[in-house]
PDB file of N, CA and C in Angstrom:
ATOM      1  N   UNK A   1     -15.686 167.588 -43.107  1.00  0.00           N
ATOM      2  CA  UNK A   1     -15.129 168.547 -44.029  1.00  0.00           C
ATOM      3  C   UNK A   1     -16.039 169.773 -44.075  1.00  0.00           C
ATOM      4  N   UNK A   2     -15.342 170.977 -43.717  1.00  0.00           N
ATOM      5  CA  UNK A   2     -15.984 172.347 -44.209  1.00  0.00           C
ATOM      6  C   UNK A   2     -16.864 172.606 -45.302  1.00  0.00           C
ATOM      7  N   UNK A   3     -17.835 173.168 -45.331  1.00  0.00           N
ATOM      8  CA  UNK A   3     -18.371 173.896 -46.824  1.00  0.00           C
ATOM      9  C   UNK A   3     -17.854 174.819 -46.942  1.00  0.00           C
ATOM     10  N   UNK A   4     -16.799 175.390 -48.386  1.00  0.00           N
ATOM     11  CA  UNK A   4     -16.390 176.334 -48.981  1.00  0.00           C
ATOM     12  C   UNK A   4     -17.341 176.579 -50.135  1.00  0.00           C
ATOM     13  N   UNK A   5     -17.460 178.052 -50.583  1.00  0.00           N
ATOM     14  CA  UNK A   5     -17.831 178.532 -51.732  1.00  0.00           C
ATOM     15  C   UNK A   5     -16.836 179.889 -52.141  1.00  0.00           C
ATOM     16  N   UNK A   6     -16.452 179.882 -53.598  1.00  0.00           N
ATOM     17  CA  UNK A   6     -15.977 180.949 -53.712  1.00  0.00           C
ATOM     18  C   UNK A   6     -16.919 181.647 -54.709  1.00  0.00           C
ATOM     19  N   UNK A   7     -15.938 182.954 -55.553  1.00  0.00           N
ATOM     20  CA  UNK A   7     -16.967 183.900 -56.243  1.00  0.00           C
ATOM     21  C   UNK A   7     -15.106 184.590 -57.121  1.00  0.00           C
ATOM     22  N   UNK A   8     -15.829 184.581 -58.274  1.00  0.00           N
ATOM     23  CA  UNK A   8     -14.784 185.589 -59.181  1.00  0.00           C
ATOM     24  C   UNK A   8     -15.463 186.195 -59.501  1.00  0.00           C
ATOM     25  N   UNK A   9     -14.413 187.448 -59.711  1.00  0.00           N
ATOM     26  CA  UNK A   9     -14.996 188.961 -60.593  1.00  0.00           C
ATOM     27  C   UNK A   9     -14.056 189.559 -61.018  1.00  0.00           C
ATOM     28  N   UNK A  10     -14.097 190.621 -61.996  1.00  0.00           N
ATOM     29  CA  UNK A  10     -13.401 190.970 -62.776  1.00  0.00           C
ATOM     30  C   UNK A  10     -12.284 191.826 -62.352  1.00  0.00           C
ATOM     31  N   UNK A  11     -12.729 192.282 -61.302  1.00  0.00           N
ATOM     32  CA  UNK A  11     -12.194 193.672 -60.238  1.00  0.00           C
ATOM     33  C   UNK A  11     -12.416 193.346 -58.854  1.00  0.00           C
ATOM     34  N   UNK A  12     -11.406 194.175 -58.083  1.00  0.00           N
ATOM     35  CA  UNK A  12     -10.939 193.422 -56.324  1.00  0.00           C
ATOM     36  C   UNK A  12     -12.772 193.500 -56.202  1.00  0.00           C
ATOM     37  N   UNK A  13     -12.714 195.159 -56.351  1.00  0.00           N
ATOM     38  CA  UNK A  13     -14.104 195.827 -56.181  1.00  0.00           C
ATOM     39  C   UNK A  13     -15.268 195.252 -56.017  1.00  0.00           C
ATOM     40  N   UNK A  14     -15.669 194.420 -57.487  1.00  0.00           N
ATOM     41  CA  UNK A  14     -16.952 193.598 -57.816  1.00  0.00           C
ATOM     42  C   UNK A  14     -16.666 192.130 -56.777  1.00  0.00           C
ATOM     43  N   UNK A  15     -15.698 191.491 -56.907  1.00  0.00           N
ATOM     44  CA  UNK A  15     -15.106 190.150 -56.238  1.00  0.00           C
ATOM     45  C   UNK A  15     -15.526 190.229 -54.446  1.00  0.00           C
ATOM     46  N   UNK A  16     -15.441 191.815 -54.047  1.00  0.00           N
ATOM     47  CA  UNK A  16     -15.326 191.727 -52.580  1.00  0.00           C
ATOM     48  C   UNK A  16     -16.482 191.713 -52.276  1.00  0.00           C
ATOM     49  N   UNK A  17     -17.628 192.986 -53.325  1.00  0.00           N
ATOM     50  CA  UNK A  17     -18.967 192.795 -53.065  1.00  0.00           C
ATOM     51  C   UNK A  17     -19.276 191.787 -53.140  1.00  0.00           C
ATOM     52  N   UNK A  18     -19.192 190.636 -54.209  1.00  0.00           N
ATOM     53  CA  UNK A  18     -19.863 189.005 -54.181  1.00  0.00           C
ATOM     54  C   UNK A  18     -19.653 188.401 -52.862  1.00  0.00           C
ATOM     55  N   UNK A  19     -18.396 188.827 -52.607  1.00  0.00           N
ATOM     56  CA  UNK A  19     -17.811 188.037 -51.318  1.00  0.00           C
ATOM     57  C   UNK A  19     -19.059 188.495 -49.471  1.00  0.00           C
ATOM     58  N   UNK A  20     -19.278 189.660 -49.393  1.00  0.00           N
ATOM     59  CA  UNK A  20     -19.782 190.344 -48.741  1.00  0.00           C
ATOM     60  C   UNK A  20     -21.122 190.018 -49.306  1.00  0.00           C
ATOM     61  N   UNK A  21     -21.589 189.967 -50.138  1.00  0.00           N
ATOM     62  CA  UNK A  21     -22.773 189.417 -50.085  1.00  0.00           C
ATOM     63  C   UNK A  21     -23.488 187.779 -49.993  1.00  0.00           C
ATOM     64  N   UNK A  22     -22.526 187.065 -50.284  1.00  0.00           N
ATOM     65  CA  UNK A  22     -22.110 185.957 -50.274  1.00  0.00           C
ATOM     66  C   UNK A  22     -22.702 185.487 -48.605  1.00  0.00           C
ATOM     67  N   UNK A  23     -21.756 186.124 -47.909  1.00  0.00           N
ATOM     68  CA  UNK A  23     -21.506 186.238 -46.841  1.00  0.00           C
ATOM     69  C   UNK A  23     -22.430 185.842 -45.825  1.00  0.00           C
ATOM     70  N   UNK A  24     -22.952 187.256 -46.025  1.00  0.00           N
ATOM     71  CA  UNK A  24     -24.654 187.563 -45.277  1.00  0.00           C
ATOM     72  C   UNK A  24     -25.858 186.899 -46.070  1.00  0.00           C
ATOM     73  N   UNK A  25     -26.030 186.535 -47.440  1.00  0.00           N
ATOM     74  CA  UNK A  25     -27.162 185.591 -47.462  1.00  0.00           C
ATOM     75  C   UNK A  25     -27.026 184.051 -47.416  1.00  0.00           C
ATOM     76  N   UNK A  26     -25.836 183.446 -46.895  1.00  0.00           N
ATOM     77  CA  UNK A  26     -25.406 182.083 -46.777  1.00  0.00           C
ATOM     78  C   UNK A  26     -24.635 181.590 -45.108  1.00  0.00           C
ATOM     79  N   UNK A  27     -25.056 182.929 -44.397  1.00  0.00           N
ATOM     80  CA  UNK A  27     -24.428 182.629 -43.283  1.00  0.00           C
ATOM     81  C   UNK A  27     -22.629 182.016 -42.992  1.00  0.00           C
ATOM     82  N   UNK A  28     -21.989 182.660 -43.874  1.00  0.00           N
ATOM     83  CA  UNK A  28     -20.854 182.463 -44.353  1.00  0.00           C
ATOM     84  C   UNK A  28     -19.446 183.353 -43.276  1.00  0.00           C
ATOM     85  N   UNK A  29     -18.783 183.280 -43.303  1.00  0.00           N
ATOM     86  CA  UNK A  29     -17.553 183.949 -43.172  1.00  0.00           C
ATOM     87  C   UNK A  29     -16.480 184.281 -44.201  1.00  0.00           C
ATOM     88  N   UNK A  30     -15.309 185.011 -44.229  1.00  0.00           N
ATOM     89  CA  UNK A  30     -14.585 185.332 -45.599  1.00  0.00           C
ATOM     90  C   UNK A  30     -13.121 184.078 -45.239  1.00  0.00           C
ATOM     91  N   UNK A  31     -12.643 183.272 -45.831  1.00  0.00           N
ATOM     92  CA  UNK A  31     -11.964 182.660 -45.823  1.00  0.00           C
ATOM     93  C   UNK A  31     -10.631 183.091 -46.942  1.00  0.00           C
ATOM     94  N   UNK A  32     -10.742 183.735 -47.567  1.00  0.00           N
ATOM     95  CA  UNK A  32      -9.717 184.272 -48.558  1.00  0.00           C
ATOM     96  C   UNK A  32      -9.995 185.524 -49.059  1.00  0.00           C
ATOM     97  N   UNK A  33      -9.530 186.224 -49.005  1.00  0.00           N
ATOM     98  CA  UNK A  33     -10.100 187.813 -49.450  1.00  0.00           C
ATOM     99  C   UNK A  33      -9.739 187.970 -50.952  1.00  0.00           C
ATOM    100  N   UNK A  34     -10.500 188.950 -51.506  1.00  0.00           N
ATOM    101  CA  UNK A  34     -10.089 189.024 -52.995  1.00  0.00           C
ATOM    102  C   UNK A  34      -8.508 189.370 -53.590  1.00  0.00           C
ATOM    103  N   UNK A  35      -8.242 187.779 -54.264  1.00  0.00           N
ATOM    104  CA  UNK A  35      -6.386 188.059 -54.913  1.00  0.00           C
ATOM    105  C   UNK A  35      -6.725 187.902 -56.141  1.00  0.00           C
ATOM    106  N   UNK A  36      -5.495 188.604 -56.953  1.00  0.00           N
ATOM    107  CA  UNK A  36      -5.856 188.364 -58.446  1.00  0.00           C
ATOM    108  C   UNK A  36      -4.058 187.213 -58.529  1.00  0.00           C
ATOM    109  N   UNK A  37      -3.888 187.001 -57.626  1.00  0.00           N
ATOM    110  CA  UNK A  37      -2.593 185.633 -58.138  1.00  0.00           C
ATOM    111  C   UNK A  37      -2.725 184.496 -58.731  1.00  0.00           C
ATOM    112  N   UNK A  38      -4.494 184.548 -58.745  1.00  0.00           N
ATOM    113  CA  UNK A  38      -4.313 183.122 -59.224  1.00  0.00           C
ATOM    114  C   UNK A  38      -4.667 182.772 -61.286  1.00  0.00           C
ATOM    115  N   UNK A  39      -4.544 184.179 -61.917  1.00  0.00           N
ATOM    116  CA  UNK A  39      -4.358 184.144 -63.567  1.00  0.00           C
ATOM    117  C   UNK A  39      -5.259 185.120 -64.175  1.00  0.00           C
ATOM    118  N   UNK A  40      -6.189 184.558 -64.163  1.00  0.00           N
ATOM    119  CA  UNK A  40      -7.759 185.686 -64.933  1.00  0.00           C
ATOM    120  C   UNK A  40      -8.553 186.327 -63.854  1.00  0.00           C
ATOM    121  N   UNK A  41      -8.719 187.544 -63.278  1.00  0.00           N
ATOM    122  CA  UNK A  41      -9.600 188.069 -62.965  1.00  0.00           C
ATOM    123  C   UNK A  41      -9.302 187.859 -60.871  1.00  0.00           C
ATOM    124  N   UNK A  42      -9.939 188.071 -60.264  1.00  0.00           N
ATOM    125  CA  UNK A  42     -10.033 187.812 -58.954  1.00  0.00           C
ATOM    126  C   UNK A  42     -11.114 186.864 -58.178  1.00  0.00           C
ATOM    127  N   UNK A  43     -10.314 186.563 -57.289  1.00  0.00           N
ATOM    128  CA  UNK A  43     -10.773 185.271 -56.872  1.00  0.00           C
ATOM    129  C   UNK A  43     -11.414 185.034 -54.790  1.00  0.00           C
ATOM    130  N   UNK A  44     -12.039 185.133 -54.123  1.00  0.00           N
ATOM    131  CA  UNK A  44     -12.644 185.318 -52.980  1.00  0.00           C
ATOM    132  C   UNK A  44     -12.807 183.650 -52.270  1.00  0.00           C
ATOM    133  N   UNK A  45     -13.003 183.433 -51.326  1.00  0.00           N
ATOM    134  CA  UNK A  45     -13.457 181.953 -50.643  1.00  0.00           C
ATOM    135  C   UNK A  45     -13.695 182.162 -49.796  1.00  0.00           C
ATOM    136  N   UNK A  46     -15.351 181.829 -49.475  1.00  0.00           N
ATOM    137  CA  UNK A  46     -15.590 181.619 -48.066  1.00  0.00           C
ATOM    138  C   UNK A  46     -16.130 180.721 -47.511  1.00  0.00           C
ATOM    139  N   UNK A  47     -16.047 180.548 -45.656  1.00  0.00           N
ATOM    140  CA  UNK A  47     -16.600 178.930 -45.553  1.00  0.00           C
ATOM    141  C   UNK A  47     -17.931 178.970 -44.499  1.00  0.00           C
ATOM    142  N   UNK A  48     -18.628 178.056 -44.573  1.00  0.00           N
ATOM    143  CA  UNK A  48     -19.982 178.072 -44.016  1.00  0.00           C
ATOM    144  C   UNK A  48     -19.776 178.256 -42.400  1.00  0.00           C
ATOM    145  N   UNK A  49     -20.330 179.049 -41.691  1.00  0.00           N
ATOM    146  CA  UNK A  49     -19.992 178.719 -40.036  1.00  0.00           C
ATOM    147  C   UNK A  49     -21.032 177.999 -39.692  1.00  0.00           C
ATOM    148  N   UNK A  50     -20.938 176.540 -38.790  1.00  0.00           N
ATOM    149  CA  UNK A  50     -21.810 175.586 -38.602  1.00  0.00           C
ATOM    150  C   UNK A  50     -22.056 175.988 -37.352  1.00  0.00           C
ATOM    151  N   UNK A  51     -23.838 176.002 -36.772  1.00  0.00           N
ATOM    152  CA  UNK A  51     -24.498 175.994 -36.292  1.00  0.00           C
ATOM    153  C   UNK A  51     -23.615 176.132 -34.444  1.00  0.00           C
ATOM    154  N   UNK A  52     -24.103 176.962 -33.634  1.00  0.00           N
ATOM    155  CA  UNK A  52     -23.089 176.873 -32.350  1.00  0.00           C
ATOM    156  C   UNK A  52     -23.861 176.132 -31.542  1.00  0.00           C
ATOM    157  N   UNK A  53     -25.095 175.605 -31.658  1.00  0.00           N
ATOM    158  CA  UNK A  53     -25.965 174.167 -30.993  1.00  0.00           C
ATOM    159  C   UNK A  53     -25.858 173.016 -31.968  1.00  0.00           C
ATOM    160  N   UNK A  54     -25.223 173.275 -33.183  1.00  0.00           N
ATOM    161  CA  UNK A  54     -24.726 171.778 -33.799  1.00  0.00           C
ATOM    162  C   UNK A  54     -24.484 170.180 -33.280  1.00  0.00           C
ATOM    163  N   UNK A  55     -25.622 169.330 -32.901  1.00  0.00           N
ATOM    164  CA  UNK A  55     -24.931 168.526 -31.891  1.00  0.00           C
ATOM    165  C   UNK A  55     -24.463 167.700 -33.731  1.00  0.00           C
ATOM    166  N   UNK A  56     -23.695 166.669 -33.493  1.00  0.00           N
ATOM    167  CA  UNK A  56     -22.937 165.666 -34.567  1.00  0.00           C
ATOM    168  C   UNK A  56     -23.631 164.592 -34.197  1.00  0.00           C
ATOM    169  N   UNK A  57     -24.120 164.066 -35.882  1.00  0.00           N
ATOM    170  CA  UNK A  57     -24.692 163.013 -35.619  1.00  0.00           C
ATOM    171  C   UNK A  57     -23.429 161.691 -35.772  1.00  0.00           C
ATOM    172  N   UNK A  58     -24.218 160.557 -35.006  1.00  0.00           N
ATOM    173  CA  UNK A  58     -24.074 159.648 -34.640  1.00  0.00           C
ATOM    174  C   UNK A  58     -22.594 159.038 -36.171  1.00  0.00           C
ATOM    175  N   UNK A  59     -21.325 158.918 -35.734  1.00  0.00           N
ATOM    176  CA  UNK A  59     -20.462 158.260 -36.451  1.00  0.00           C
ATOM    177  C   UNK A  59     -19.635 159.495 -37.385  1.00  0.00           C
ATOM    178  N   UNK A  60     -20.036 160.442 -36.810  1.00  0.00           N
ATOM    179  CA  UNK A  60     -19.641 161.929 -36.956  1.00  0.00           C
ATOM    180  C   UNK A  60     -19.221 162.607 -35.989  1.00  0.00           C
ATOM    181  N   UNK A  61     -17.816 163.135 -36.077  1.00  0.00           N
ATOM    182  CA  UNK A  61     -17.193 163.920 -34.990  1.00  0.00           C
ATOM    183  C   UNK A  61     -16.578 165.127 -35.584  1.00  0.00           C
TER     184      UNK A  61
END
C-alpha cells in the first residue's frame, strides 16, 4: 500500500502552497490537486514516490 498525506487550507491558494511544499520536503508527488468539493475549506493529497533502487523485501511484492 502507498503512503498518502494530505493538507487543508482555507484557500485553493494557501492549500496548493502546503501541497508544493509538502512535496519537496517529503519527496512526494501531487496526487489530488486543491478541490473545495469536499465541505469546509480545501483539500490536496499527495503520495510518497518509493525509492527507483527499492529492492522489496522478502514476502513483499
Amino acid at each position: 500500500m502507498a503512503i498518502r498525506y494530505g493538507v487543508i487550507g482555507d484557500t485553493r491558494e494557501e492549500c496548493m502552497q502546503a501541497l508544493t511544499e509538502l512535496c519537496e520536503r517529503l519527496n512526494a508527488q501531487p496526487a489530488l490537486l486543491p478541490s473545495d468539493t469536499f465541505g469546509n475549506g480545501w483539500l490536496a493529497r499527495a503520495r510518497a514516490i518509493p525509492p527507483a533502487d527499492h529492492t522489496a523485501e522478502p514476502g513483499q511484492q
